[in-house]
Protein backbone atom coordinates (compact mmCIF):
# COMPACT_ATOMS: atom_id res chain seq x y z
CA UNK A 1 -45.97 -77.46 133.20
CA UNK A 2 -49.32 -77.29 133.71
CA UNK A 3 -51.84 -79.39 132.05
CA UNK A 4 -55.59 -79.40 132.21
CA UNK A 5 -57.39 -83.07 132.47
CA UNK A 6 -60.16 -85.22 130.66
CA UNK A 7 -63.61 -83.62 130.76
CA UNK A 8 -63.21 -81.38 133.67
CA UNK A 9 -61.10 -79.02 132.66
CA UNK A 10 -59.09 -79.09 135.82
CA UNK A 11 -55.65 -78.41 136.26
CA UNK A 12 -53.55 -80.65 137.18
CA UNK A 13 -49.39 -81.31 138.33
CA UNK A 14 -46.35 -82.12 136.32
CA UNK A 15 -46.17 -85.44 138.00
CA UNK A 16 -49.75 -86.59 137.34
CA UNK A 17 -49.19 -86.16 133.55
CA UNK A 18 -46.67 -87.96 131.44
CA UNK A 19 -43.43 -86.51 129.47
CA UNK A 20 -44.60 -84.34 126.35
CA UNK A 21 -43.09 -87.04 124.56
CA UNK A 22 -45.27 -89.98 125.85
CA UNK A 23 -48.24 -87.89 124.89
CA UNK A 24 -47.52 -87.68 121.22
CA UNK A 25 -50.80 -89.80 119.81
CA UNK A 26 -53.04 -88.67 117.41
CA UNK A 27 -50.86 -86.96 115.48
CA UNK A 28 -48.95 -89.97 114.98
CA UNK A 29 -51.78 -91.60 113.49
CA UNK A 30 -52.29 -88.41 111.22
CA UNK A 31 -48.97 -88.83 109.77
CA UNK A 32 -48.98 -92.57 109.41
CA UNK A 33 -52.12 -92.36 107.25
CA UNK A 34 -51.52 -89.67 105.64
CA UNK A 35 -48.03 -90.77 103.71
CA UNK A 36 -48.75 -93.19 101.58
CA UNK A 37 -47.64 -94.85 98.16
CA UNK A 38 -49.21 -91.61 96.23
CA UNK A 39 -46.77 -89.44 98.51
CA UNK A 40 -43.84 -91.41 97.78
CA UNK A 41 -44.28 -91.42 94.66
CA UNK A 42 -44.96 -87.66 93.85
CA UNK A 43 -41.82 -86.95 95.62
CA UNK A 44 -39.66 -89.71 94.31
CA UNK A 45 -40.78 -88.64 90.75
CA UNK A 46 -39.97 -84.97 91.38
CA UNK A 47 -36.65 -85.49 92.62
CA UNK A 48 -35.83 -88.04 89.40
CA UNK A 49 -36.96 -85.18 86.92
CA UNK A 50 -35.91 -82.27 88.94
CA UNK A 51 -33.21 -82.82 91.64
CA UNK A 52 -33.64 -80.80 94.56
CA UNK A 53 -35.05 -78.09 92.91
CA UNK A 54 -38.68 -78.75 94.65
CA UNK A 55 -36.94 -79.15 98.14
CA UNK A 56 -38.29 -75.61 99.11
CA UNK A 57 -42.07 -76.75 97.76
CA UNK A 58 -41.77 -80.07 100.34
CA UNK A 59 -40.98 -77.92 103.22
CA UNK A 60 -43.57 -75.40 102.34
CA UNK A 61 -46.01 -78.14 102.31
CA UNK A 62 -45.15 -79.39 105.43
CA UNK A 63 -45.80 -76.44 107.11
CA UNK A 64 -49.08 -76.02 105.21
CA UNK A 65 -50.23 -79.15 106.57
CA UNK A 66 -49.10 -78.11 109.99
CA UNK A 67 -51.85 -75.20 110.13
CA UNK A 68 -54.24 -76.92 108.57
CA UNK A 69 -54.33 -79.44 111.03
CA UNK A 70 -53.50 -77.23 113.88
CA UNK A 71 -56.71 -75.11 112.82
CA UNK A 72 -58.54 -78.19 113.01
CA UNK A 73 -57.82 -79.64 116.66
CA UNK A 74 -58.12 -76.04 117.77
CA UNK A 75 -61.24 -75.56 116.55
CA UNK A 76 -62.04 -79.26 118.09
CA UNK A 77 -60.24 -78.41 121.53
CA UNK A 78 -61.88 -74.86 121.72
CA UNK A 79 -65.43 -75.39 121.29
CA UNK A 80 -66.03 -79.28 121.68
CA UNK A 81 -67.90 -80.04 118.50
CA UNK A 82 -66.29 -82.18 115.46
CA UNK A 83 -65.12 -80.58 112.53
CA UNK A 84 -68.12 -81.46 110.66
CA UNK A 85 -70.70 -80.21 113.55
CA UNK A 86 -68.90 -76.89 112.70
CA UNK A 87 -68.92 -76.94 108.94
CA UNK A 88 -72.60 -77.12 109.44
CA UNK A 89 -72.90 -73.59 111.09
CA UNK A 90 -71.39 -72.14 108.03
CA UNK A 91 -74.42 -73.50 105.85
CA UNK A 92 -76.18 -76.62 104.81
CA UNK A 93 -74.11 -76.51 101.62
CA UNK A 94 -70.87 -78.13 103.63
CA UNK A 95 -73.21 -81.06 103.73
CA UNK A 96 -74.22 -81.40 100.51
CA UNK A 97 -70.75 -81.59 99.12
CA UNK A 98 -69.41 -83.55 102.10
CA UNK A 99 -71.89 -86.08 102.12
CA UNK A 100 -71.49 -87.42 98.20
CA UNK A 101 -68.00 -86.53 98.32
CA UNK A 102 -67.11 -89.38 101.19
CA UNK A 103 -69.37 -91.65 100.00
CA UNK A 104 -67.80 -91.81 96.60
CA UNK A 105 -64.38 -91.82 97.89
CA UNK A 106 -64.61 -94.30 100.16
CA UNK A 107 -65.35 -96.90 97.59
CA UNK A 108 -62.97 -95.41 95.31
CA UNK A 109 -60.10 -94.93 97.57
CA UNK A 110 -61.23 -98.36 99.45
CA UNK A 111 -60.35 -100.16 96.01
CA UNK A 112 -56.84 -97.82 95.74
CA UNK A 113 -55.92 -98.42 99.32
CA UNK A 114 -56.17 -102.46 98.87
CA UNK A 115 -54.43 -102.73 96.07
CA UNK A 116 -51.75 -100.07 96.80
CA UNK A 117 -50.80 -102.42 99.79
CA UNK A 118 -51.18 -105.59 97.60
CA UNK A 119 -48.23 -104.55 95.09
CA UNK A 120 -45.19 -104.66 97.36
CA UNK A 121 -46.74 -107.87 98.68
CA UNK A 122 -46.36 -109.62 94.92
CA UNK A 123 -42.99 -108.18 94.83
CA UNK A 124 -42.03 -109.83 97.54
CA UNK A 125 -43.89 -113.14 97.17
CA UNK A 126 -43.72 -113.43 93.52
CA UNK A 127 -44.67 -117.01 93.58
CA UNK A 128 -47.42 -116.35 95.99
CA UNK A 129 -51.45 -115.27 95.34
CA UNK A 130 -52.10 -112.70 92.27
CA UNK A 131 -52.35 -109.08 93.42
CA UNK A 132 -56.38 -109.10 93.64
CA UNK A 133 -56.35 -112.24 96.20
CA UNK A 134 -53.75 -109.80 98.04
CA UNK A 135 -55.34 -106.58 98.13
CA UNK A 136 -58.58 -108.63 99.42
CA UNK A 137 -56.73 -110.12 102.50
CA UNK A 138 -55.39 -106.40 103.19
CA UNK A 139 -58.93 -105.06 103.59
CA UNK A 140 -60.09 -108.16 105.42
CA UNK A 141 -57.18 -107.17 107.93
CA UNK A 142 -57.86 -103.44 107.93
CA UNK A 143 -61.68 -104.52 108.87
CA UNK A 144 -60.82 -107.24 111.37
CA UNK A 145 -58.55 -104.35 113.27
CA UNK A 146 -60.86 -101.57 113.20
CA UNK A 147 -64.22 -103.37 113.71
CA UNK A 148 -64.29 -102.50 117.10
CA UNK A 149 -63.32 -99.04 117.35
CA UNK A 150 -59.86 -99.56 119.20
CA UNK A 151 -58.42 -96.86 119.21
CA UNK A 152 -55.24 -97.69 121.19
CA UNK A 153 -54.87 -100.71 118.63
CA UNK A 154 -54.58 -98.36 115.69
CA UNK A 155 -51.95 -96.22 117.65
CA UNK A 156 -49.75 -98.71 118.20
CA UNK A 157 -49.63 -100.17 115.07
CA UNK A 158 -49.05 -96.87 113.42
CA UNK A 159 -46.24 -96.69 115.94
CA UNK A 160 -44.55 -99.30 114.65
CA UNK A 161 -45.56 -98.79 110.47
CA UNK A 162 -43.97 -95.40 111.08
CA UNK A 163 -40.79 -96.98 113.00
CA UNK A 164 -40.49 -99.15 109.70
CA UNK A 165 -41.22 -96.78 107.48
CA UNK A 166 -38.25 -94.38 109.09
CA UNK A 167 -35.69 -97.42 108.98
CA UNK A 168 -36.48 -97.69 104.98
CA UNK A 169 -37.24 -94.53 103.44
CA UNK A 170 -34.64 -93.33 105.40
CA UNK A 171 -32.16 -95.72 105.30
CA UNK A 172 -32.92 -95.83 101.42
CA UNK A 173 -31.75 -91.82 101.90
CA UNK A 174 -28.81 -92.29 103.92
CA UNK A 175 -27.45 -94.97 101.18
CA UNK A 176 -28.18 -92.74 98.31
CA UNK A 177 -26.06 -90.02 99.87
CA UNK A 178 -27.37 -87.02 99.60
CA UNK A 179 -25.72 -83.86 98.37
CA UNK A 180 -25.33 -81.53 100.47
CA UNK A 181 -24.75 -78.17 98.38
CA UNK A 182 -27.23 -79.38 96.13
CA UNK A 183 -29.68 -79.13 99.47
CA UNK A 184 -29.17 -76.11 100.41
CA UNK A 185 -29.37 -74.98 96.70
CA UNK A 186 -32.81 -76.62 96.70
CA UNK A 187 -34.26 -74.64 99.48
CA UNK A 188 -34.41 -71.37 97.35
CA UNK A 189 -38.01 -71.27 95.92
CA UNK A 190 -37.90 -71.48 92.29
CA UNK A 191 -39.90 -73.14 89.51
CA UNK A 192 -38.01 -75.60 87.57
CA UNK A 193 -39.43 -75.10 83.33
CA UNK A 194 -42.58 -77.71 83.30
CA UNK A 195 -42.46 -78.13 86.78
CA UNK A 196 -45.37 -75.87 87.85
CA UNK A 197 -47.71 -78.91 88.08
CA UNK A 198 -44.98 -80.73 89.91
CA UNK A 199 -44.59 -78.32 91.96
CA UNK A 200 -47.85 -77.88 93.28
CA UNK A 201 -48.38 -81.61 93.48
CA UNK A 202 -45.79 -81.71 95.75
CA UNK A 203 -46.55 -78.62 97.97
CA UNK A 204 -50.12 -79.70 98.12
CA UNK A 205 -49.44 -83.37 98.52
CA UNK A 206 -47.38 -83.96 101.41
CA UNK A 207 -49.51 -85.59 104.17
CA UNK A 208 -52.83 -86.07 103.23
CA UNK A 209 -55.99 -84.96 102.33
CA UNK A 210 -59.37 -85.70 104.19
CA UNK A 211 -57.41 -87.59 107.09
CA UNK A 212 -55.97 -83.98 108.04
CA UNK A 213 -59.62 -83.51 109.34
CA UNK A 214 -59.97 -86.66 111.01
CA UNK A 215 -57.61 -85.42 113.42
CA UNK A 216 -59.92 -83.82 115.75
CA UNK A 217 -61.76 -87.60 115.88
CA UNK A 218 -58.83 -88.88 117.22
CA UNK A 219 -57.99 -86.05 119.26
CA UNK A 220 -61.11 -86.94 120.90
CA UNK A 221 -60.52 -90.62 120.75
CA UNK A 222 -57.47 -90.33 122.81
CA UNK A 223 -59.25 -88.21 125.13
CA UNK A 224 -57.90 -84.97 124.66
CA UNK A 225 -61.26 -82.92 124.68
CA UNK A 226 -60.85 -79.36 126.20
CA UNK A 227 -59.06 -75.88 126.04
CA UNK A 228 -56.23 -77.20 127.84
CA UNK A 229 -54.68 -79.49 125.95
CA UNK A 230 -54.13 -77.48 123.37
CA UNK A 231 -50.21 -77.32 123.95
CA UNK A 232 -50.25 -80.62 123.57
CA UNK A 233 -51.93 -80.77 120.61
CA UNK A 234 -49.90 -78.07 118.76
CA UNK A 235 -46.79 -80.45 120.04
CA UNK A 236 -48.26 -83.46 118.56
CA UNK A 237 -49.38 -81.68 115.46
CA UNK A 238 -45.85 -80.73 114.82
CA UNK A 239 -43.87 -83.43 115.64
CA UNK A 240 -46.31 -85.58 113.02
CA UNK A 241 -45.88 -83.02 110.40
CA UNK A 242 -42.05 -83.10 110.88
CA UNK A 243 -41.54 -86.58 110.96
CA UNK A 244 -43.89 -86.23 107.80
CA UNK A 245 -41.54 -84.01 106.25
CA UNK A 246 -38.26 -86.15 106.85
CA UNK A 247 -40.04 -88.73 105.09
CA UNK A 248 -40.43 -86.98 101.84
CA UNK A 249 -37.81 -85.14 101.75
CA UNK A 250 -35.82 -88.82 102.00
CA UNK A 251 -38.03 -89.68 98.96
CA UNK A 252 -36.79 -86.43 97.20
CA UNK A 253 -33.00 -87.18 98.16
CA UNK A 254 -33.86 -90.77 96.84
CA UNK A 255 -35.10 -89.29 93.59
CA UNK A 256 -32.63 -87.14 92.84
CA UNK A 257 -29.52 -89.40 94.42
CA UNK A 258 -30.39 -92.25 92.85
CA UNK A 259 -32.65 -91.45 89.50
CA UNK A 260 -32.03 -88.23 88.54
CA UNK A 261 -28.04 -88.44 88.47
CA UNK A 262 -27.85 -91.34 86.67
CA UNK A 263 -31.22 -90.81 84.22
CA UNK A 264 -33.18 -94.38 85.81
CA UNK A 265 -36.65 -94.41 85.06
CA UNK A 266 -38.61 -96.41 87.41
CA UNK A 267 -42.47 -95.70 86.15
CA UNK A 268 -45.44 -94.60 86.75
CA UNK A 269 -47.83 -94.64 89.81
CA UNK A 270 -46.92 -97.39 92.52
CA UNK A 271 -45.03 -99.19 90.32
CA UNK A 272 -42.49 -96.76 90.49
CA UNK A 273 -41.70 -97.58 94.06
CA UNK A 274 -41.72 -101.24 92.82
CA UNK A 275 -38.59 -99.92 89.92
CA UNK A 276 -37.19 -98.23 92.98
CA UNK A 277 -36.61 -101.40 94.39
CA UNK A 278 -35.15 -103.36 92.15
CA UNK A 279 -32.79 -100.16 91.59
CA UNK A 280 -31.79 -100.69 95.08
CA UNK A 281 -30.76 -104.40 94.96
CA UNK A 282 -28.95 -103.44 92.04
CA UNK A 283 -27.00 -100.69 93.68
CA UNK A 284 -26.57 -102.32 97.55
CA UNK A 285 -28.08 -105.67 97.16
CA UNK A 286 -30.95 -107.89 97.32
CA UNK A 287 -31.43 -107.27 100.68
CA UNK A 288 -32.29 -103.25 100.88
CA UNK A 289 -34.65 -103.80 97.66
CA UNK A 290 -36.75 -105.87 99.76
CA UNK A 291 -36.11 -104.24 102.69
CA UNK A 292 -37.41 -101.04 101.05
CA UNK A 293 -40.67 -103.09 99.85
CA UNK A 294 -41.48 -103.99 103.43
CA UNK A 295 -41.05 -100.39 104.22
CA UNK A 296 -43.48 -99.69 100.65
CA UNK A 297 -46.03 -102.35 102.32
CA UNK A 298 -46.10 -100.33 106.15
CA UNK A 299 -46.49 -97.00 104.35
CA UNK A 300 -49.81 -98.16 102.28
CA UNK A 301 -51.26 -100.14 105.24
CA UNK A 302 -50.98 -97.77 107.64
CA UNK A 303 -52.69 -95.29 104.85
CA UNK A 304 -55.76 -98.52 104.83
CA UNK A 305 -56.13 -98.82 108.70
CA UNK A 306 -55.75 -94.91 109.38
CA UNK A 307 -58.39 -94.17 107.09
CA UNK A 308 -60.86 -97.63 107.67
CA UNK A 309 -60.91 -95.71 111.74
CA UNK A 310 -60.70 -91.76 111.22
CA UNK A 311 -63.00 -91.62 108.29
CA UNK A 312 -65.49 -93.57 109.63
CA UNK A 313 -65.40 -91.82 112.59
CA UNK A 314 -66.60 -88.56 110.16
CA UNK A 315 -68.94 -90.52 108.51
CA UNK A 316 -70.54 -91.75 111.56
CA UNK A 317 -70.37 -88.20 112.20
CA UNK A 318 -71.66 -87.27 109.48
CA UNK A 319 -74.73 -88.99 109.03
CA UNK A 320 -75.76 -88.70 113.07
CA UNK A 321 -75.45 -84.93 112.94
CA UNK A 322 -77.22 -84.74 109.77
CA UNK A 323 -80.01 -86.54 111.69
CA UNK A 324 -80.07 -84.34 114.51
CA UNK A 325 -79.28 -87.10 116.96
CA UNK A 326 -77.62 -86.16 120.41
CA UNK A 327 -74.00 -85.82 120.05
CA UNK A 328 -73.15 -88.63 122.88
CA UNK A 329 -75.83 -90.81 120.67
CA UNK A 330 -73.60 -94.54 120.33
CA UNK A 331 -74.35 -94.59 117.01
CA UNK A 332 -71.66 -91.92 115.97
CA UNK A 333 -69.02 -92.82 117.97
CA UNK A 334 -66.56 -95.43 117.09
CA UNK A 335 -67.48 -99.06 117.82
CA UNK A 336 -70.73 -97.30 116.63
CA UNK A 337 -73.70 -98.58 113.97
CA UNK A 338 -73.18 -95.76 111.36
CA UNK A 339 -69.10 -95.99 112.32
CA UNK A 340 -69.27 -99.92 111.32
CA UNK A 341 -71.60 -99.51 108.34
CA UNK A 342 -68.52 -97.51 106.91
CA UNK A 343 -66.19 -99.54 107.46
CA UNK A 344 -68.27 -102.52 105.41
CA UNK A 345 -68.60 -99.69 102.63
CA UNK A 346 -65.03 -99.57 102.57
CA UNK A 347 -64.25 -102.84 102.88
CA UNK A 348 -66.84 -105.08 100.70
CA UNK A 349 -68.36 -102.56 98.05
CA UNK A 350 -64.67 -101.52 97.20
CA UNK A 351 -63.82 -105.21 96.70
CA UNK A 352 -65.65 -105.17 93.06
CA UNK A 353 -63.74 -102.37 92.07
CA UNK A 354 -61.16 -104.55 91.80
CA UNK A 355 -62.61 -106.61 89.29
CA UNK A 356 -63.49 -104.01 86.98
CA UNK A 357 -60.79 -102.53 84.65
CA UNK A 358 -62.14 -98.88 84.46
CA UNK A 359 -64.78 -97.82 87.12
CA UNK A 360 -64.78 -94.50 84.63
CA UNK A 361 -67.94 -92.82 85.92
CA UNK A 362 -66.87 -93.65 89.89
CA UNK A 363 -63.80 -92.13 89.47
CA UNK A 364 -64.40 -89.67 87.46
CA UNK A 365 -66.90 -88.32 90.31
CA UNK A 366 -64.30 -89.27 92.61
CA UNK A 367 -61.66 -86.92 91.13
CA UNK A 368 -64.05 -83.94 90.78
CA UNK A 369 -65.21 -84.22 94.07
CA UNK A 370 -61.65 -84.67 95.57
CA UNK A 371 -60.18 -81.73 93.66
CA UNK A 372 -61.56 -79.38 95.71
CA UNK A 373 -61.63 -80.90 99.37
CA UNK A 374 -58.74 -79.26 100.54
CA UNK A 375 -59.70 -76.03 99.50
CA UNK A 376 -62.85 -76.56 100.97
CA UNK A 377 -60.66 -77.71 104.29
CA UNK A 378 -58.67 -74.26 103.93
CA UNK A 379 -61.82 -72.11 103.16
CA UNK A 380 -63.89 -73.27 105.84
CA UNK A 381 -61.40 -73.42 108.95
CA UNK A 382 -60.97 -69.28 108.05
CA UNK A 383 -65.01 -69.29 107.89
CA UNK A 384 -64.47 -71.23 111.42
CA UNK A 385 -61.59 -69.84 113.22
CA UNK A 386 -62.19 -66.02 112.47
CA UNK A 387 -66.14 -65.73 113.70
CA UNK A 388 -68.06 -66.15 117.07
CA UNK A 389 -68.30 -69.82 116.44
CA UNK A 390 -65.00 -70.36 118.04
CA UNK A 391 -63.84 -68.44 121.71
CA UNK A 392 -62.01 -64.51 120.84
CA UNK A 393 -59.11 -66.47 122.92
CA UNK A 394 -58.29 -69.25 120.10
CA UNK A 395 -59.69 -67.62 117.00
CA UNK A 396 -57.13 -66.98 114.19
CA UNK A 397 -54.60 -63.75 114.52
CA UNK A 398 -52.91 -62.03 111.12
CA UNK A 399 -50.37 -64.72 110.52
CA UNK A 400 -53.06 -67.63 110.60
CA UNK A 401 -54.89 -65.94 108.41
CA UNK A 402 -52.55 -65.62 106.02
CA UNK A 403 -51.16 -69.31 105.96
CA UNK A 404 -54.73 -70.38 105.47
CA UNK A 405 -55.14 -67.77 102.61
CA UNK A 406 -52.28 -68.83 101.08
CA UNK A 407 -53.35 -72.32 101.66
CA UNK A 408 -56.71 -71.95 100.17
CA UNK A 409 -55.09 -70.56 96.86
CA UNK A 410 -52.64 -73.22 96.48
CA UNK A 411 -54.90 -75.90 96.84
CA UNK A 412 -57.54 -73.87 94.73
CA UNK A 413 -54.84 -74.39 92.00
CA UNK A 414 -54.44 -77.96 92.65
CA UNK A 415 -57.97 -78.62 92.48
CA UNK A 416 -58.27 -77.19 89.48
CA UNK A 417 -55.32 -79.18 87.95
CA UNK A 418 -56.88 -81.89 89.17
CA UNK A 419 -60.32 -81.23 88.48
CA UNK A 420 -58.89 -80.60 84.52
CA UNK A 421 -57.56 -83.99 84.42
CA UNK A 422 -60.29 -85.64 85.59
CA UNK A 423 -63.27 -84.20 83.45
CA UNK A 424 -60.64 -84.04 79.86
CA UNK A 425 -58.46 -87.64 81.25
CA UNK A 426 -55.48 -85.46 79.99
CA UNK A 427 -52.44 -85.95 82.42
């Protein structure tokens, strides 16, 4: 194997460059952030009303997410400008929806992030601080790690919240042994009755939303900057997305094992994973049920610290480009001014969310602005990938295409779900 090297673009030998294996970075970090609590949960509750009859939608979306992220570091890899740098070429417009749109979610999902790590924390140290003095301490952490831009520091740690996060989702599988036959059954695509919305929830849901085009900051983080590492990429990209996909398909087999068989409800939102739990030290013992809340804990932290770094990296971005400064300006890169003045708006502003019962007009915005992200994602990398704006070498061929297509209608049908919910609060 050949592999081509930092900012030169030169070849270089097998032995100068380290097993595939060793290699696997960013993409790591993609799939640590993007499974959180909300993706445990929308599987967990589809397998406890439906069985494995959504199996076939969690593999589908796992594969989705696989070329939208792959369009995404190609597009970084092949021409050497950030994701947002491109969206610009297709039209101010990209930055007047992407500029509210992460502003508003970062304080939102700030204020979700905190508190979704907070709640297995409580469970675990129920005679320990309330869940608000909690949540606070996990921002103050996420900030104190990312302050400086350390990349390397955020791999590793996602390293290991992944490692724990495959011991206890998994393990939490492996107990609630799965049924085979039922499996298999699951894999034929069909749409249980009232399970459209479930469905696409889970299809759509499975790894992510905005962090899917963060990867090309960290693709860039880690170094990887030209043409030819784009093997490497597409190996990262899809080792990520499968080790993204074992983890919710566990959640599904969880579901349907150990909720749906025996007709256990464990909730609503988060607090379903907290039911979960004490469904497991009821089954197998104290000791799994809080084994599986440590593993609930790594899967929302990671989702805090992957998110404080890559989105801030867009922001910082964001606001440089829209500036017309120099792209090597130290202001957008991480470490950076406008990187670290994100990180505060995540941190501090999102902190009085937690005080208020119902931000209604913040999230309101925030769910009709979020709704139709990933259909912007979709819509744009064909814009992207299909024109001069990208080498005739790595530009999208028929199959692409039609992933990407396929991609932007499902997620058009999300949104709108979504965006229905939001505006009417019917859910």
């Amino acid at each position: 194997m050949s592999q081509r090297d930092g900012d030169n673009g030169t070849a270089t030998s097998t032995d100068e460059v380290k097993p595939r294996w060793r290699l696997v970075g960013p993409g790591l970090v993609v799939a640590g952030t993007g499974v959180g609590a909300g993706d445990l949960v929308a599987t967990l509750t589809a397998g406890s009303k439906f069985g494995y009859a959504l199996l076939w939608a969690v593999v589908l979306g796992t594969l989705f997410k696989i070329a939208l992220v792959e369009g995404a570091g190609r597009f970084s890899l092949a021409t050497g400008r950030t994701i947002f740098q491109g969206w610009q070429t297709l039209g101010r417009w990209t930055g007047w929806y992407f500029g509210p749109y992460i502003v508003i979610w970062g304080i939102v999902y700030g204020a979700t992030a905190m508190s979704s790590s907070a709640l297995p924390l409580v469970a675990l140290f129920p005679e320990g601080p309330d869940l608000k003095v909690w949540a606070i301490s996990m921002g103050l952490i996420g900030f104190a790690l990312v302050w400086l831009g350390r990349y390397g520091i955020v791999e590793k740690l996602m390293a290991l919240f992944v490692g724990i996060m495959f011991v206890t989702v998994v393990g939490a599988a492996v107990l609630a042994t799965p049924n085979l036959p039922d499996m298999v059954g699951g894999l034929v695509p069909r749409i249980p009755d009232g399970g459209l919305v479930n469905t696409l929830a889970v299809a759509g849901g499975v790894g992510g939303t905005i962090t899917l085009a963060a990867y090309g900051y960290w693709l860039r983080e880690k170094g990887w900057s030209t043409p030819g590492w784009m093997k490497v990429m597409r190996i990262d990209n899809s080792m990520a997305y499968v080790m993204t996909g074992i983890f919710v398909v566990a959640m599904l087999i969880v579901g349907a094992e150990l909720l749906y068989s025996s007709n256990i409800a464990v909730g609503s939102g988060d607090k379903a994973l907290i039911g979960l739990s004490d469904v497991l030290d009821d089954r197998y013992g104290e000791f799994f049920g809080k084994l599986f809340l440590f593993g609930f804990w790594a899967s929302s932290f990671s989702s805090l610290l992957g998110v404080w770094h890559g989105v801030s990296l867009m922001f910082a971005d964001y606001l440089g480009t829209s500036r017309g400064l120099a792209k090597d300006d130290p202001r957008m890169h991480s470490g950076g001014a406008y990187y670290r003045g994100y990180v505060l708006w995540l941190t501090f502003p999102s902190m009085a969310l937690l005080f208020l019962d119902e931000p209604v007009a913040i999230i309101l915005a925030y769910g009709v602005l979020g709704s139709i992200f990933m259909p912007f994602l979709a819509l744009t990398l064909l814009g992207l990938l299909n024109t001069d704006r990208v080498p005739r070498e790595w530009r999208n061929g028929l199959f692409g295409n039609v992933v990407l297509g396929v991609c932007a209608l499902m997620f058009l049908a999300v949104g709108a779900n979504e965006l229905y919910k939001a505006v009417t609060g019917v859910f």
